[in-house]
N, C-alpha and C. Protein backbone atom coordinates (compact mmCIF):
# COMPACT_ATOMS: atom_id res chain seq x y z
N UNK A 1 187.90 -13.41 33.60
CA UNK A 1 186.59 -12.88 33.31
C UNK A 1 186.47 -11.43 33.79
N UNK A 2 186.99 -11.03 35.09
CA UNK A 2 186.94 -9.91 35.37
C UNK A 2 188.03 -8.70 35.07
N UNK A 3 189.32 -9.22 34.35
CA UNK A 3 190.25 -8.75 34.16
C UNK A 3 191.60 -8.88 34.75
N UNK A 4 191.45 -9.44 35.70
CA UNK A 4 192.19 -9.60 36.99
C UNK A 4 193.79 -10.10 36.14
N UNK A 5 193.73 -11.10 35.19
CA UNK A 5 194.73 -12.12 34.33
C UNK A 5 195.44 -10.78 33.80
N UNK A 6 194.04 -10.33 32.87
CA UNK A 6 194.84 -9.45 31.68
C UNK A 6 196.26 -8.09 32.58
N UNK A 7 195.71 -7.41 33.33
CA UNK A 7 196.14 -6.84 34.43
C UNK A 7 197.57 -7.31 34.89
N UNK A 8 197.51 -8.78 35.15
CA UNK A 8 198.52 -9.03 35.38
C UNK A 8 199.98 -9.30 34.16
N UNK A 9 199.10 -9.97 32.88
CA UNK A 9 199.86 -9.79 31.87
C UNK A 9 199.93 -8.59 31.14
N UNK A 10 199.68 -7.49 31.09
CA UNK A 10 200.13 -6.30 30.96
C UNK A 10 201.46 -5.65 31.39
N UNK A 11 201.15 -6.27 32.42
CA UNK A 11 202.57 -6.08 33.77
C UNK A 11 203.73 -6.65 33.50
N UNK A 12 203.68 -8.14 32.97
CA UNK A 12 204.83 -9.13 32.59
C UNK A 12 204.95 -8.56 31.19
N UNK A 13 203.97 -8.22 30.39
CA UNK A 13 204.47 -8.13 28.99
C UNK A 13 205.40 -6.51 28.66
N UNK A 14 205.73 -5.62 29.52
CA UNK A 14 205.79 -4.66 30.39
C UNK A 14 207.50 -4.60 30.46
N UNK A 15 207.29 -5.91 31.21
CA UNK A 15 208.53 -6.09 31.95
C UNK A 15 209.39 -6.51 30.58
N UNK A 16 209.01 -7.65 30.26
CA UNK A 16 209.75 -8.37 29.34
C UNK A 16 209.75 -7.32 27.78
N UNK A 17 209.57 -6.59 28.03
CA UNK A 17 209.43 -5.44 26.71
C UNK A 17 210.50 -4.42 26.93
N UNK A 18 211.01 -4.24 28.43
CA UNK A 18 212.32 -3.44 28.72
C UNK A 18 213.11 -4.02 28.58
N UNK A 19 213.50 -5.02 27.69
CA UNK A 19 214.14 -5.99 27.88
C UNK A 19 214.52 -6.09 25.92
N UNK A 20 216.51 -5.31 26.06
CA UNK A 20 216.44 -4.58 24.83
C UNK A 20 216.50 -6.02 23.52
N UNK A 21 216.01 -5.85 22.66
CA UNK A 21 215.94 -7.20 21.76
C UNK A 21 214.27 -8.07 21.92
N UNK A 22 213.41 -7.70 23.39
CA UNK A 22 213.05 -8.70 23.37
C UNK A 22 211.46 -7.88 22.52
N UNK A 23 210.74 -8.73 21.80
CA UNK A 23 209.30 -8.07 21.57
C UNK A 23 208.08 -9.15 22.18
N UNK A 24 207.28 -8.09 22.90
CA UNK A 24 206.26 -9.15 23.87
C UNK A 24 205.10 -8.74 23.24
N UNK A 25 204.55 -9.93 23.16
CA UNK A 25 202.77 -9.62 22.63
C UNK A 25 202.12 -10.52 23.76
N UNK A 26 200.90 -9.89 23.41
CA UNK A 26 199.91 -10.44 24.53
C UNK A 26 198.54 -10.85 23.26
N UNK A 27 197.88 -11.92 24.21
CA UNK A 27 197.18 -12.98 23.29
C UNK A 27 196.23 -13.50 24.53
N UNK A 28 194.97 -13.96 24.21
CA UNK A 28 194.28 -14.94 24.83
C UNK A 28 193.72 -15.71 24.02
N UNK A 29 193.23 -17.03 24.64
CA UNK A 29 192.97 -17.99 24.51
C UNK A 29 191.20 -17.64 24.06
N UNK A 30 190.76 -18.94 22.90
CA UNK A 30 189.17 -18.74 22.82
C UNK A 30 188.65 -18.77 23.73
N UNK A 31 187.18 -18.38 24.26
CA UNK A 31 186.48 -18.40 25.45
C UNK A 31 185.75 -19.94 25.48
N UNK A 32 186.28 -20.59 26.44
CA UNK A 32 185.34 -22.01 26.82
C UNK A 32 183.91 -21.61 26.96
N UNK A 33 183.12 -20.74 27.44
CA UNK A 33 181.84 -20.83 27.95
C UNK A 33 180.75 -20.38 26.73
N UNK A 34 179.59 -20.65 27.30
CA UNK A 34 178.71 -20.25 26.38
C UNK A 34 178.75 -19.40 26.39
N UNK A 35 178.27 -18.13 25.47
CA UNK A 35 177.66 -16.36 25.40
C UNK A 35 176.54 -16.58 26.72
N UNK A 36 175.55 -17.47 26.41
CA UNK A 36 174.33 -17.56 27.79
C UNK A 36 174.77 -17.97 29.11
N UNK A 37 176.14 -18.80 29.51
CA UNK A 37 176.57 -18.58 30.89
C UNK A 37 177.61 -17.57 31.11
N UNK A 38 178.25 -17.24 30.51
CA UNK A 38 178.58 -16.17 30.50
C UNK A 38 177.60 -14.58 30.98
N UNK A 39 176.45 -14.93 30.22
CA UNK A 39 175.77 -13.33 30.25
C UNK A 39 174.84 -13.78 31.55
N UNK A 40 174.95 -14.89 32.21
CA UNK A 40 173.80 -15.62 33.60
C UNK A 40 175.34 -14.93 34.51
N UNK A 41 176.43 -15.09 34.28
CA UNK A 41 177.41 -15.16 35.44
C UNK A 41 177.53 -13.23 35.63
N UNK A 42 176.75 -12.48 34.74
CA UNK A 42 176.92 -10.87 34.27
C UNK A 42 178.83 -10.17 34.35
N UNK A 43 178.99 -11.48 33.31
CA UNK A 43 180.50 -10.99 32.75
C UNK A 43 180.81 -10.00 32.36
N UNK A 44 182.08 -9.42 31.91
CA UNK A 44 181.64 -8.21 31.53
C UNK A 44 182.70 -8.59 29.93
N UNK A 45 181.97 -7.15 29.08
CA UNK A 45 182.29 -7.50 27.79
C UNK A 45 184.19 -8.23 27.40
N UNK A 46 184.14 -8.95 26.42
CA UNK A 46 185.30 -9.47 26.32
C UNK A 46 186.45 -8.59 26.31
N UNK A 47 187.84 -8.42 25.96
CA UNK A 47 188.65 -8.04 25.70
C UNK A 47 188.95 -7.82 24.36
N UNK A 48 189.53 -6.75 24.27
CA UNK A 48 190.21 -6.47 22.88
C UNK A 48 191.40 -7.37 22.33
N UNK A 49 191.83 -7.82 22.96
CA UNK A 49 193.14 -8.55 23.02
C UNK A 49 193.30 -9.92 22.18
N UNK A 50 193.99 -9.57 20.89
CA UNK A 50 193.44 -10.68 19.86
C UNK A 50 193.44 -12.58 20.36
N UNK A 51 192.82 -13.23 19.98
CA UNK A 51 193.01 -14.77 20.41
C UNK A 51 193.84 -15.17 19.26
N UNK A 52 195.08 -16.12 20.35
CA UNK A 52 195.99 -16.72 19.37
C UNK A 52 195.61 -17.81 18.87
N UNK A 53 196.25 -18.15 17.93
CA UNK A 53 195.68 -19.24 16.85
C UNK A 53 197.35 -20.54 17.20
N UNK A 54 197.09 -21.49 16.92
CA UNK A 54 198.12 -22.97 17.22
C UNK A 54 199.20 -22.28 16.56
N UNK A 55 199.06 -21.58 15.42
CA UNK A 55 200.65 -21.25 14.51
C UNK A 55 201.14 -19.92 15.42
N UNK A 56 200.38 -19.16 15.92
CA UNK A 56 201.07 -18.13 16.51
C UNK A 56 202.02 -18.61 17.58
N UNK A 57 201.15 -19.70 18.87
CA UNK A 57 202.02 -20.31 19.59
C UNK A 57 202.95 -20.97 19.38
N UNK A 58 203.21 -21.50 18.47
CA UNK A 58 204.11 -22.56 17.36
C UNK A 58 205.60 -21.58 17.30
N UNK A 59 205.11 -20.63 17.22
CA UNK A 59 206.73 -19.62 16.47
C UNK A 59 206.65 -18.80 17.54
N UNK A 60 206.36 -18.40 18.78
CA UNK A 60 206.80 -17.75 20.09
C UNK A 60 207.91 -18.80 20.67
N UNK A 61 209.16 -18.21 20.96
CA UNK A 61 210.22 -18.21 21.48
C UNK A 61 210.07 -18.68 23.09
N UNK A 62 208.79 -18.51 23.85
CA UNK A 62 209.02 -18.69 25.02
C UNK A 62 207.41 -18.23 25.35
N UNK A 63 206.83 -18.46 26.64
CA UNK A 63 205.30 -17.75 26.59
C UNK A 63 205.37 -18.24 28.29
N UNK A 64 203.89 -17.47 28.86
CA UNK A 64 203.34 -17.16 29.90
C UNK A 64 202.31 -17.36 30.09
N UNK A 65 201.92 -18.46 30.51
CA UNK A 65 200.09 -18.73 30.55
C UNK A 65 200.24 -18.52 32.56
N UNK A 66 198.68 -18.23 32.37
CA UNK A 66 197.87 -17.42 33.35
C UNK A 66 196.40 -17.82 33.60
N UNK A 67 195.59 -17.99 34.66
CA UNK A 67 194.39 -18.33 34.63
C UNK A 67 193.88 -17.82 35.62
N UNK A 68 192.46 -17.89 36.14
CA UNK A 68 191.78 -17.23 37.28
C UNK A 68 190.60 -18.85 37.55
N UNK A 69 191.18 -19.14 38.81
CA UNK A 69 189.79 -19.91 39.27
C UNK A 69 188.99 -19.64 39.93
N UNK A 70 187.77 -19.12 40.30
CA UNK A 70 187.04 -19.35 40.96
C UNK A 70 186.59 -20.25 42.00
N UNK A 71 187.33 -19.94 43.36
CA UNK A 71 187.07 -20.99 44.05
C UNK A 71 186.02 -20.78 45.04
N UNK A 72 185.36 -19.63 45.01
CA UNK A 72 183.75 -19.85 45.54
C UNK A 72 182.67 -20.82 44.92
């Protein structure tokens, strides 16, 4: 929500992109929450970063999931 994920996959997609042969894309997942808890929690606007669809994950070679919990 705050960026903290994307930040970090920037970094891995980064890495794995010096990496001669390999091509890295970056993708997120749809948003679980409502627009109204979302805009109660004062999120900040979404990301540019397109959401993958079941066929995109389907034909990636290998992937990197990532999450942020909130444990307050």
């Amino acid at each position: 929500m705050y960026g903290h994920v994307e930040k970090l996959a920037e970094q891995i997609k980064k890495g794995a992109a010096s990496v001669e042969g390999v091509e890295a894309k970056l993708w997120q997942v749809p948003e679980t929450l409502p627009d109204e808890v979302l805009s109660k929690m004062s999120a900040p606007p979404k990301s540019d970063v397109p959401i993958i669809t079941p066929g995109e994950l389907a034909e990636a070679d290998g992937f990197v999931l990532a999450f942020q919990q909130d444990l307050g």
